[in-house]
Structure formats: C-alpha cells, structure tokens
N, C-alpha and C. Protein backbone atom coordinates (compact mmCIF):
# COMPACT_ATOMS: atom_id res chain seq x y z
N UNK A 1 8.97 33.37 10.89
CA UNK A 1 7.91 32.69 11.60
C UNK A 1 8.45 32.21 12.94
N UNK A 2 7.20 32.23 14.19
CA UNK A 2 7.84 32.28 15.32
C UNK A 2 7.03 31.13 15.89
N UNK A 3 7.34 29.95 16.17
CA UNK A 3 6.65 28.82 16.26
C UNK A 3 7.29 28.36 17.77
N UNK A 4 6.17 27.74 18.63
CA UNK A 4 6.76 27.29 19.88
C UNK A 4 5.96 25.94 20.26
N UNK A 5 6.63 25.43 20.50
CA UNK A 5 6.18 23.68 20.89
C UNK A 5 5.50 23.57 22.15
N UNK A 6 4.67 23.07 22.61
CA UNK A 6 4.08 22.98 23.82
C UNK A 6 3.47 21.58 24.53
N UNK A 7 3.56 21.54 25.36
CA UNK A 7 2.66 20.04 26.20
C UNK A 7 3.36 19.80 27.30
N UNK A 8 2.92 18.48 28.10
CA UNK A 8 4.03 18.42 29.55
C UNK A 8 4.72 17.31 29.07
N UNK A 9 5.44 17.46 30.26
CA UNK A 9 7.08 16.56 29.70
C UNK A 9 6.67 15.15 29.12
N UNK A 10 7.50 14.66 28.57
CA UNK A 10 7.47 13.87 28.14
C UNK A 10 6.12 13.50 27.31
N UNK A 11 6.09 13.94 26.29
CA UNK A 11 4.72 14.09 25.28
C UNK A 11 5.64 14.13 23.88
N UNK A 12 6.87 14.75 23.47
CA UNK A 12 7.19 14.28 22.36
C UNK A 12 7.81 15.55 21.62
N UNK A 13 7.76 16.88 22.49
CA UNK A 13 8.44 17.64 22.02
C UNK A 13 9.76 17.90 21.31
N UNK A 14 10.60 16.76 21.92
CA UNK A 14 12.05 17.29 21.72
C UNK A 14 12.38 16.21 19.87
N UNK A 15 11.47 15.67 20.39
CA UNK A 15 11.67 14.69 19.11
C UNK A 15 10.60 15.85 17.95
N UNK A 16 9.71 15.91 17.83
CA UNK A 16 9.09 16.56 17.09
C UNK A 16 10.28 18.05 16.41
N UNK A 17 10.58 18.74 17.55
CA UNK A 17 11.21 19.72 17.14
C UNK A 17 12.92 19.21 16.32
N UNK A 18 13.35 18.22 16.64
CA UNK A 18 14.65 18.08 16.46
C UNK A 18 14.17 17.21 14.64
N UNK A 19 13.14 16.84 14.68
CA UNK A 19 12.99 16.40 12.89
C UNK A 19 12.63 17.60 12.15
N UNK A 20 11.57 18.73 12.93
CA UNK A 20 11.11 19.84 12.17
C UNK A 20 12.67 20.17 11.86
N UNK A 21 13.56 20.84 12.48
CA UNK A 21 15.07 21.39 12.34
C UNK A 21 15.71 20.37 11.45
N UNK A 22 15.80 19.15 11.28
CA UNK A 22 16.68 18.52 10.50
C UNK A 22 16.09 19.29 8.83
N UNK A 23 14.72 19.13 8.71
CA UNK A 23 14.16 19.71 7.45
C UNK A 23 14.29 21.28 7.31
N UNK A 24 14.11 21.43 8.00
CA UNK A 24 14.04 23.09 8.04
C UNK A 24 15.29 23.96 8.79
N UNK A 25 16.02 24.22 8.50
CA UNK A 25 17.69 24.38 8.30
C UNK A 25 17.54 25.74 9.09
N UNK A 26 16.79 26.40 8.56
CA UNK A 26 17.08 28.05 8.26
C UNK A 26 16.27 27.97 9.77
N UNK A 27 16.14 27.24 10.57
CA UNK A 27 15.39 27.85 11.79
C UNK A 27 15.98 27.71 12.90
N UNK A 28 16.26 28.39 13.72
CA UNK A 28 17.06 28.58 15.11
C UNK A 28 16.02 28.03 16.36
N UNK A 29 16.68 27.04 16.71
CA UNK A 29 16.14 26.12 17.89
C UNK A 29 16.67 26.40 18.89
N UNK A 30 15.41 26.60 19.71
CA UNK A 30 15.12 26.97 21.01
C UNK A 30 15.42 26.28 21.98
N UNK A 31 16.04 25.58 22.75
CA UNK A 31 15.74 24.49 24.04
C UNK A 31 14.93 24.80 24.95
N UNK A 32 14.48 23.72 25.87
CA UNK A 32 13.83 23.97 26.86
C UNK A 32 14.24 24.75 27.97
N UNK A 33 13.56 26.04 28.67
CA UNK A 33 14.24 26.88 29.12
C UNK A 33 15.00 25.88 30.80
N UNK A 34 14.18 24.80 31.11
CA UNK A 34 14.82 24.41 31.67
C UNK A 34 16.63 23.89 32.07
N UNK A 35 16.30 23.74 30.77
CA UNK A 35 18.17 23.80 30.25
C UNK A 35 18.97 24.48 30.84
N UNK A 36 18.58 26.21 31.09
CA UNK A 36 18.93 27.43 30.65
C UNK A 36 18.40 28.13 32.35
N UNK A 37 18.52 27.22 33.06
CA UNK A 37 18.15 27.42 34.46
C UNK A 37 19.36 27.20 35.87
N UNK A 38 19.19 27.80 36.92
CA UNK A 38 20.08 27.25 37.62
C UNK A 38 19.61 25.45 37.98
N UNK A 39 20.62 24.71 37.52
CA UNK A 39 19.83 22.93 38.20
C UNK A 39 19.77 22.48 39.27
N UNK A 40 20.03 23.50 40.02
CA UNK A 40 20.09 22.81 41.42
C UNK A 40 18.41 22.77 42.36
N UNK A 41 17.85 22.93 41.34
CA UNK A 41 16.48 22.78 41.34
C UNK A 41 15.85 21.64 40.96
N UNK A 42 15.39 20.39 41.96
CA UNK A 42 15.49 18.93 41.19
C UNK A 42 14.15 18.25 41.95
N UNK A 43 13.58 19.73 42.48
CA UNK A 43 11.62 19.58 42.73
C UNK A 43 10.76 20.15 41.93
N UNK A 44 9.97 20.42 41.36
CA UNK A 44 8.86 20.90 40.63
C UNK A 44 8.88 21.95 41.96
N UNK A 45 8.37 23.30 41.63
CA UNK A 45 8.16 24.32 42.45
C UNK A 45 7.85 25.73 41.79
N UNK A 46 6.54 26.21 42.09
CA UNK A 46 6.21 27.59 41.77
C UNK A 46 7.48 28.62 40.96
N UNK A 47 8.70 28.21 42.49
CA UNK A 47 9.23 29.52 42.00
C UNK A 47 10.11 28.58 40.93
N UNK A 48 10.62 27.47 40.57
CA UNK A 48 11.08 27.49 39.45
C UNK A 48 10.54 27.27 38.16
N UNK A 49 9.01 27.01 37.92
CA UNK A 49 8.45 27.04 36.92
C UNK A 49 8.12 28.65 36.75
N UNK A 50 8.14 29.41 37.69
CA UNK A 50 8.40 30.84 37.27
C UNK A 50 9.28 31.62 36.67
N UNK A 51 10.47 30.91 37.00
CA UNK A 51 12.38 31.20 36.54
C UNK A 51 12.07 30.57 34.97
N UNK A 52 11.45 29.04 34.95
CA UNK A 52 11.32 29.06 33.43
C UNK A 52 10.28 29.87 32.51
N UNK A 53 9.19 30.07 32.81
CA UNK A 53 8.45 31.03 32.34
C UNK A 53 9.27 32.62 31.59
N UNK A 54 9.64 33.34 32.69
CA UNK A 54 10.31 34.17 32.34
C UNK A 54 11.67 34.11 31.48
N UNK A 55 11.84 32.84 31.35
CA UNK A 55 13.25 32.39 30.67
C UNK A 55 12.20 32.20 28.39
N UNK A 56 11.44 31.66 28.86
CA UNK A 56 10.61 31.43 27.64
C UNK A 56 10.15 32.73 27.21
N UNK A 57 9.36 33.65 28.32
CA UNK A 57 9.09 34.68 28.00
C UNK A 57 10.26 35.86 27.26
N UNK A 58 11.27 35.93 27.85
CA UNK A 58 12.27 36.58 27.66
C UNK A 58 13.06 36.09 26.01
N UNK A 59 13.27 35.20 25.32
CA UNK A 59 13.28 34.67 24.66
C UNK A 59 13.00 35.03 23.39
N UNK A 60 11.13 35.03 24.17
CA UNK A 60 10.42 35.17 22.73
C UNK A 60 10.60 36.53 22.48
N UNK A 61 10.90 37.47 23.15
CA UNK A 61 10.89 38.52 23.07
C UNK A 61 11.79 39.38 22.57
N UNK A 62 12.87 38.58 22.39
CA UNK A 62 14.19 38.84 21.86
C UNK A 62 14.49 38.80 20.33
N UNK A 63 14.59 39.60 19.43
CA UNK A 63 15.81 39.52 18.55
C UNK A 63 16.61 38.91 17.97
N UNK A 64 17.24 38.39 18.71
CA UNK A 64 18.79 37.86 18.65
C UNK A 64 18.62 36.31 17.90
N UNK A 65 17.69 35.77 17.99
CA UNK A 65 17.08 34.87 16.96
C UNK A 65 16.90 35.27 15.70
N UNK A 66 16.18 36.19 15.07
CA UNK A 66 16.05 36.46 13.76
C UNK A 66 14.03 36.20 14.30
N UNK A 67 14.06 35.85 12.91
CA UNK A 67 12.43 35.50 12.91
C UNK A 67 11.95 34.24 12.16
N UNK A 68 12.78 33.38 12.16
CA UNK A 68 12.48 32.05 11.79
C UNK A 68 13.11 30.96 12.95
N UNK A 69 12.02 30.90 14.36
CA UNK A 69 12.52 30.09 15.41
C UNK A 69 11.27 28.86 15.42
N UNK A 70 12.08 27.82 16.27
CA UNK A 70 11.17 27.23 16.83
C UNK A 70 11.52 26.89 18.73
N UNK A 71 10.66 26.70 19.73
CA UNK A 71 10.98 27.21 20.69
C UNK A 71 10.60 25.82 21.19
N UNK A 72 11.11 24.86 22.21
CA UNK A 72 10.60 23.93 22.73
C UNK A 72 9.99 24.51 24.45
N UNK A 73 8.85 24.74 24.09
CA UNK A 73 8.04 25.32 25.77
C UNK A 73 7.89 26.81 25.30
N UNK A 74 7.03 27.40 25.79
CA UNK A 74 6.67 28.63 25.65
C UNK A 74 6.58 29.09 26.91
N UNK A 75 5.83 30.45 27.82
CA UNK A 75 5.27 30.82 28.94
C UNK A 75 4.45 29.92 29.64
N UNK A 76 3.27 29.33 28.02
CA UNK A 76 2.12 28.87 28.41
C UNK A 76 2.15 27.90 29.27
N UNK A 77 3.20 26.85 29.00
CA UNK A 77 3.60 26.02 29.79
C UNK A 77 3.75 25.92 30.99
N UNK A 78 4.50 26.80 31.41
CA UNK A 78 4.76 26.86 32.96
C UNK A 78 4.04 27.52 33.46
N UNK A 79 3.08 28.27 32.98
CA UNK A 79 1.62 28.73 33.66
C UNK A 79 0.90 27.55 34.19
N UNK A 80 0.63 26.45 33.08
CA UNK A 80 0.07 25.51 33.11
C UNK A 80 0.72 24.93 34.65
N UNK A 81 2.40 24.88 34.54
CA UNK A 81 2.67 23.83 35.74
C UNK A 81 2.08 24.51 36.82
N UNK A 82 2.20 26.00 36.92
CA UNK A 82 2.15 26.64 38.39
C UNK A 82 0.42 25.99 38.38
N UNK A 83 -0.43 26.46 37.61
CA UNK A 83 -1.47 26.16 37.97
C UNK A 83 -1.61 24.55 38.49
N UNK A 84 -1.00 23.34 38.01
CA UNK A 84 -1.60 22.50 37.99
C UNK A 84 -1.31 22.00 39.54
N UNK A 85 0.24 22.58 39.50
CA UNK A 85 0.50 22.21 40.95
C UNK A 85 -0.47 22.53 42.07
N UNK A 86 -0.89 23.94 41.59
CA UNK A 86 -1.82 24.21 42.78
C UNK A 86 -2.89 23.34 43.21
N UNK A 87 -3.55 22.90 41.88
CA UNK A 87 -4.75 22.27 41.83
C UNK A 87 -4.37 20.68 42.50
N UNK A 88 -3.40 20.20 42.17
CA UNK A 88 -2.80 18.48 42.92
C UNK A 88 -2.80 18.91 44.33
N UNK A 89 -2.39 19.86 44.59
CA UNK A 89 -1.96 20.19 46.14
C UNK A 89 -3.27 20.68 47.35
N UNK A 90 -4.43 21.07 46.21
CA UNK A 90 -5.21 21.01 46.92
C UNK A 90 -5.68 23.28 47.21
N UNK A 91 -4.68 23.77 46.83
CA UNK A 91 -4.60 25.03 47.10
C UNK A 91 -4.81 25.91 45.96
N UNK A 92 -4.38 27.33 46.37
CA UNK A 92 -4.86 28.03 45.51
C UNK A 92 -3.31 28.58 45.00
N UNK A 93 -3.48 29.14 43.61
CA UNK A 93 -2.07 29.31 43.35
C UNK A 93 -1.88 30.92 44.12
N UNK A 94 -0.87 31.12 44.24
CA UNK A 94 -0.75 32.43 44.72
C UNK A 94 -1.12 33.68 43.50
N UNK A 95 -1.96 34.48 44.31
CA UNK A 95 -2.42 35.00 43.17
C UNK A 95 -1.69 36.08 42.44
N UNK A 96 -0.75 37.12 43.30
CA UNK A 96 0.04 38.20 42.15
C UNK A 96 1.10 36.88 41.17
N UNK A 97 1.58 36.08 42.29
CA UNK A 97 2.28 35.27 40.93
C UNK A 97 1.60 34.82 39.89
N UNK A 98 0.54 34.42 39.29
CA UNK A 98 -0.55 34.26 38.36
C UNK A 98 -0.77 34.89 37.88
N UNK A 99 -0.59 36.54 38.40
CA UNK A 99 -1.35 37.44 37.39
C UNK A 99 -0.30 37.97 36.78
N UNK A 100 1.12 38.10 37.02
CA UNK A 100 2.78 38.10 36.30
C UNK A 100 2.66 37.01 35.30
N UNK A 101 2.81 35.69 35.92
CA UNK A 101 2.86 35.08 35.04
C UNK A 101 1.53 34.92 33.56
N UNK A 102 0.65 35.05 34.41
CA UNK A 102 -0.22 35.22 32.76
C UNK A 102 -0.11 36.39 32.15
N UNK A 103 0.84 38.14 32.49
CA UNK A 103 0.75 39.05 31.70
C UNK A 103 1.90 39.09 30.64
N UNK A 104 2.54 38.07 31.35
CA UNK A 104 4.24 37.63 30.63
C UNK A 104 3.71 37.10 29.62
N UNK A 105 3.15 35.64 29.98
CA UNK A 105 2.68 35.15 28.83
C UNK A 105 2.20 35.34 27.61
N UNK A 106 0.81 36.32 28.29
CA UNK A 106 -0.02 36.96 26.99
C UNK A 106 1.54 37.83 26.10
N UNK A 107 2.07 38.26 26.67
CA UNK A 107 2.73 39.46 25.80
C UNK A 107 3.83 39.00 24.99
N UNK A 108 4.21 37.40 25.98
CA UNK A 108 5.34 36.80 24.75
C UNK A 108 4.42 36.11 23.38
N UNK A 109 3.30 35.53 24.02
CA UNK A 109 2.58 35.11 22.84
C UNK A 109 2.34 36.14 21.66
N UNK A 110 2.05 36.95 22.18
CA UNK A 110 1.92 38.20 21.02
C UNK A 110 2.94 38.18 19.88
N UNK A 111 3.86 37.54 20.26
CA UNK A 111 4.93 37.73 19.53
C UNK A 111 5.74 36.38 18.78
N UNK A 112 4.19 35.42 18.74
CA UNK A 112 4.38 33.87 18.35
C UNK A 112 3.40 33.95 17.07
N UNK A 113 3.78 33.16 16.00
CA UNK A 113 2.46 32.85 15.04
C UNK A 113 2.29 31.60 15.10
N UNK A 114 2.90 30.49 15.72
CA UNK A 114 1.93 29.48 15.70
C UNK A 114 2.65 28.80 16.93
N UNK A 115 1.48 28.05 17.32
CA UNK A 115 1.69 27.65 18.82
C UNK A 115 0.75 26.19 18.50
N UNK A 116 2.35 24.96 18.70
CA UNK A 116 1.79 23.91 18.13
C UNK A 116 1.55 22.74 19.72
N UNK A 117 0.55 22.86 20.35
CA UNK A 117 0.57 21.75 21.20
C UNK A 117 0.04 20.26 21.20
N UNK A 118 1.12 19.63 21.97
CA UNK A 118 1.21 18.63 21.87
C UNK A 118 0.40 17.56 23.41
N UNK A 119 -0.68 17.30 22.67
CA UNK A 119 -1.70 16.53 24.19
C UNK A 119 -1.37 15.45 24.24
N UNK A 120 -1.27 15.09 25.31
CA UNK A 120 -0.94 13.67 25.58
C UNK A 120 -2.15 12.64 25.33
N UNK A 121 -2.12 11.70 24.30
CA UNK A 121 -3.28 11.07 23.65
C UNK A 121 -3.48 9.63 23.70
N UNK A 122 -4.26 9.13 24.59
CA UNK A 122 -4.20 7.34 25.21
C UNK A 122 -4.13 6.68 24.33
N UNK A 123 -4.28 6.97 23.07
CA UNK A 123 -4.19 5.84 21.78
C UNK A 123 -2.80 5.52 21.12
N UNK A 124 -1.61 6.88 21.83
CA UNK A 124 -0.65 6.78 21.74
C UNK A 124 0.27 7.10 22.72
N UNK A 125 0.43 6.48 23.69
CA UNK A 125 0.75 6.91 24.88
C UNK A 125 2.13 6.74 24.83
N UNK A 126 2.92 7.65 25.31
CA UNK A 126 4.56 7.67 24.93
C UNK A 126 4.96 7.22 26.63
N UNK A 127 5.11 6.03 26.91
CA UNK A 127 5.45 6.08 28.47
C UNK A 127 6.46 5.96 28.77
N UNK A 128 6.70 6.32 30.17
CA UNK A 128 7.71 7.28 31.18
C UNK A 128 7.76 6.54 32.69
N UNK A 129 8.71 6.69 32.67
CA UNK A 129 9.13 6.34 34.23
C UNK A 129 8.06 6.60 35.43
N UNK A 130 7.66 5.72 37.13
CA UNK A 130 6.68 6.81 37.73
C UNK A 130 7.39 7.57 38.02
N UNK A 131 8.76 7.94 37.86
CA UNK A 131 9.93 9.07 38.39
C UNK A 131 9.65 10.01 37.99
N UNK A 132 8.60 10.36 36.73
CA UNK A 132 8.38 11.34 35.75
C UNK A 132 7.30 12.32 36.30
N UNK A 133 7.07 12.21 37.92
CA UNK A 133 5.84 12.62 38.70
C UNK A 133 4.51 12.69 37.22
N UNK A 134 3.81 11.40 37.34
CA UNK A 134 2.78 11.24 36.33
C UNK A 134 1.66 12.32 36.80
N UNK A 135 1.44 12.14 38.04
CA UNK A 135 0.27 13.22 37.88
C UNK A 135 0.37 14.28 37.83
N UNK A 136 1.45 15.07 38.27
CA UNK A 136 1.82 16.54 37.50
C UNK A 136 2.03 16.60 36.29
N UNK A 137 2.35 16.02 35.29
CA UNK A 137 2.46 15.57 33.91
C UNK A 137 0.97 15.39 33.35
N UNK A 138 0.09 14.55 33.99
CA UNK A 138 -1.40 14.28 33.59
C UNK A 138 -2.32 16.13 33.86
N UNK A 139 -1.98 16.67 34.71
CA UNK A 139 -2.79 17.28 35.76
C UNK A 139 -2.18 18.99 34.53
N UNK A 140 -0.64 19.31 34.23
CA UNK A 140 -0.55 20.08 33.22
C UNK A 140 -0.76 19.88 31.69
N UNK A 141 -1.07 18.83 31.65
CA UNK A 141 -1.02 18.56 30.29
C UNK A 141 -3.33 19.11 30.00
N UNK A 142 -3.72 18.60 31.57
CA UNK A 142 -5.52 19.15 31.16
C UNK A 142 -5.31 20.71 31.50
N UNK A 143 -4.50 21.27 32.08
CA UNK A 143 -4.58 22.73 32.78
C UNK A 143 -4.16 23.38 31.52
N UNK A 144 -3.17 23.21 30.58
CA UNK A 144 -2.51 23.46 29.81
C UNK A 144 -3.35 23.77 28.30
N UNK A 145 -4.60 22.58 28.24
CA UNK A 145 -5.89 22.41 26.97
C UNK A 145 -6.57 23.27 27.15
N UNK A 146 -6.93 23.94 28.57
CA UNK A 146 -7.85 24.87 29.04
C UNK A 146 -7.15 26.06 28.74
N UNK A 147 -6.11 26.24 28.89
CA UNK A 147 -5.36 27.68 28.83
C UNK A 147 -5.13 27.91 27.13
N UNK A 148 -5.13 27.01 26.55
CA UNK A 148 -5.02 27.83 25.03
C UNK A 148 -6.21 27.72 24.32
N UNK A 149 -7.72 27.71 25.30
CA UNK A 149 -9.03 28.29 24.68
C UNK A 149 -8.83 29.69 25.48
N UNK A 150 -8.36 30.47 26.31
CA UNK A 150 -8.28 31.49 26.96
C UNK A 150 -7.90 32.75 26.08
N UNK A 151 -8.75 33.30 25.64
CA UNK A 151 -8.65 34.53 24.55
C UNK A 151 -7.93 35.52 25.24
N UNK A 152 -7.91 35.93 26.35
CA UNK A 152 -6.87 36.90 27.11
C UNK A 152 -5.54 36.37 26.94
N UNK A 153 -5.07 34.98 27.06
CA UNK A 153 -3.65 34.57 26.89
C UNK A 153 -3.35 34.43 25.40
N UNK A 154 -3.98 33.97 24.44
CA UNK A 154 -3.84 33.67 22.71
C UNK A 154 -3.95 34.60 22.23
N UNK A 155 -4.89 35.47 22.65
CA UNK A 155 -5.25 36.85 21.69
C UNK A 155 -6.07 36.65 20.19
N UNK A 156 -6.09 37.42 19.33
CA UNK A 156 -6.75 37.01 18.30
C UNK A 156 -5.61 36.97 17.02
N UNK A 157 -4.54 36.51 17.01
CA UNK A 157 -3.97 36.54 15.63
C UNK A 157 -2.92 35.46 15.77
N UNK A 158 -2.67 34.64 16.77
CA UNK A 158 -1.74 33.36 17.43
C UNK A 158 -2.46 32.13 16.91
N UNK A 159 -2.09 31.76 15.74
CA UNK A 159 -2.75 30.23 15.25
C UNK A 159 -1.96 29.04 16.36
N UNK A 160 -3.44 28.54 16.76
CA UNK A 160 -3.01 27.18 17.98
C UNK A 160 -3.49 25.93 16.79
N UNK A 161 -2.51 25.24 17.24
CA UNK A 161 -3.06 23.87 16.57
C UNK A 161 -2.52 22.69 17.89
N UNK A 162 -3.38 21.38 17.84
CA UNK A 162 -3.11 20.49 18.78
C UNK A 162 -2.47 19.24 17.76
N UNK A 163 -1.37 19.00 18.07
CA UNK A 163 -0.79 17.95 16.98
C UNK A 163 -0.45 16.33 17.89
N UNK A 164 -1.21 15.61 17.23
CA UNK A 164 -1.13 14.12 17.43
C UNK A 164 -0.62 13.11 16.58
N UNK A 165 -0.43 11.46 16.82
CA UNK A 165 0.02 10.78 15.68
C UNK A 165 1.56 10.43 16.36
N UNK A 166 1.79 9.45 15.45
CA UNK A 166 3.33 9.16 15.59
C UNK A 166 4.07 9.93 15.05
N UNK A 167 5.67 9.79 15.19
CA UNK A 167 6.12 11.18 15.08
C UNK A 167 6.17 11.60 13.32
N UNK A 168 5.67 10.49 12.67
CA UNK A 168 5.73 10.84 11.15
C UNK A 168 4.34 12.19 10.67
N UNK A 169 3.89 12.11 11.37
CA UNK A 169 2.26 12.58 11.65
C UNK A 169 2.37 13.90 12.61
N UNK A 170 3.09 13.71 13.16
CA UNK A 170 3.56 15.02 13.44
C UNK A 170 4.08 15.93 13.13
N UNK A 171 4.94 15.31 12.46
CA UNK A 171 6.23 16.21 12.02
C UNK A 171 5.26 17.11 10.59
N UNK A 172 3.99 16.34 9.60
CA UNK A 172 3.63 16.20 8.63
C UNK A 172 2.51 17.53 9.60
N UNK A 173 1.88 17.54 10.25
CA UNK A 173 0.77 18.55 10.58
C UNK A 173 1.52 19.68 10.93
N UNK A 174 2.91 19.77 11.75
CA UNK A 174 3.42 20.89 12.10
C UNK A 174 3.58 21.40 11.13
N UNK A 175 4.34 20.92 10.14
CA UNK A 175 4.89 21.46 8.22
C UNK A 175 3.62 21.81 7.66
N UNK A 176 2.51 21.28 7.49
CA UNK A 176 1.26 21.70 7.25
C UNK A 176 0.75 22.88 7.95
N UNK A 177 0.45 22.89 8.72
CA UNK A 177 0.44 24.22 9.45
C UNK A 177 0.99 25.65 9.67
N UNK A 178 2.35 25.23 9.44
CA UNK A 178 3.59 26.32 9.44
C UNK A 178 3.20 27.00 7.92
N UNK A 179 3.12 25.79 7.02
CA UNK A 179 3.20 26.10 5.43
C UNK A 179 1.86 27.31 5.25
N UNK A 180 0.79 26.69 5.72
CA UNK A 180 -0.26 27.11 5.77
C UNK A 180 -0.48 29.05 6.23
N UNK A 181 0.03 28.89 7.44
CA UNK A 181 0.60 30.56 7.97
C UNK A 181 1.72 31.37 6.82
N UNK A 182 2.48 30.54 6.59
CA UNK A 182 3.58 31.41 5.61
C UNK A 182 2.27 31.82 3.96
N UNK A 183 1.67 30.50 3.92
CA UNK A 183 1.18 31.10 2.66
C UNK A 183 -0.04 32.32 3.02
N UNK A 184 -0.62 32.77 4.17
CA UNK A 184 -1.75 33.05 4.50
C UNK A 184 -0.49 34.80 4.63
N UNK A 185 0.22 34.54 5.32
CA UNK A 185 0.81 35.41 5.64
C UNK A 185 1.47 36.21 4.53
C-alpha cells in the first residue's frame, strides 16, 4: 500500500506520519522532498516547488521502496504551492509549467492508493510563527481542497480522505482508512 500525506506546512504531517510508522513497522517513510533538495533555496518560488514536485513525483514512481510506503507530500502539493503563489501574487501561473506539473502529478498519483489530506481546521488550529509566510500556507492549503475534487489529477481508483482531530484522531482515521483499502483490496 502506497499512502501519501498531504496539506501545507505546518498542518501536522510530520507528526501524523512519524506515529503511523511507530505502529506500522513494515512501512518505509518518505520525507518531505524538501529535505531532498538543494537548500540554498530559502524563498518559496515556482521553480523550487517544481524541483520538489518532481522529487515526490519521482519517488512515487520508484521501486526501491517496496510497496508498503508512506510519503510526507506528494506532487499534489506543490501543484497546490505553484498555483497558490500565483493566485497571492496577483498573476497567472505560467502555463507549460502547470501543464508538466499537473501531468507529473496525475501519473505519480496513479501509482498511490490512498491519499490522506490534512486541512487546516479553525477548531484546531496548530499555530506557527508569522515567519511561516501564513498566507501562502492559508492560500495552498484552499488551492490544494480544490485540486483533490479534480478527476483528471485523482483519477478513478486513488481513495482521498481529509483527516482532522487531534493527533489521536488522526492517527485513528488514517489506520481506519488504510485498514479499510487493504481489506477492500
């Protein structure tokens, strides 16, 4: 099973994924492709949410995992940033980069069975520095809700679920969910 974590920063991913892995042994964890980037990149910018994209994309696409992963960020994600940036900035995203990055996407998704995102939810608001550029964080996290109703990027066989709650409640819907696909599967 090929499971990938999703939402904008600081929403609760790394914690969610690092309890799923304490329980679930047998699964090879993913980091954020940001990790896995050159760092001398320390602006939000097209072309490096593109470098991570293709870093997620590439990933999923790989092997060398086995088939019991969990992935913190997917493509979808950094689709989301390129788009959202555009939209804060007032512009349009550039368009062949958009249409790469959403064919990447669709095709790594293809190769996900569950895609668990994580919305940022006012009743539980996990807060962050304003260092954390909030409105690029606010602005991908709505660009991001819109993109996984998008049947061209999900396709028809990618179970999405939106997971909320403290992290006990989380951890409890992801395992529910996962369980749910393995038994369906």
């Amino acid at each position: 099973m090929r499971i990938v974590v999703s939402g904008t920063h600081a929403s609760g991913k790394s914690t969610l994924i690092a309890d799923f892995a304490m329980r679930h042994p047998e699964f090879a964890v993913l980091p954020d492709p940001f990790e896995l980037i050159d760092d001398s990149w320390d602006t939000p910018s097209a072309a490096m949410f593109m470098a991570q994209l293709r870093v997620a994309a590439q990933r999923l696409g790989s092997d060398d995992e086995g088939e019991s992963l969990i992935a913190e960020r997917g493509p979808i994600d950094f689709l989301a940033y390129i788009l959202a940036m555009a939209e804060l900035s007032g512009t349009t995203a550039d368009g062949d980069l958009v249409e790469r990055a959403m064919a990447l996407t669709a095709d790594a998704l293809g190769r996900v069975d569950l895609l668990a995102v994580l919305p940022l939810t006012p009743g539980r608001p996990i807060h962050v520095g304003d260092d954390e550029q909030l409105e690029l964080r606010s602005a991908m996290n709505d660009v991001l809700l819109e993109l996984i109703d998008d049947p061209d990027l999900i396709g028809d066989r990618l179970a999405v679920c939106e997971i909320t709650g403290d992290p006990a409640e989380r951890l409890a819907a992801l395992e529910e969910a996962a369980g749910m696909l393995r038994h369906d599967g």
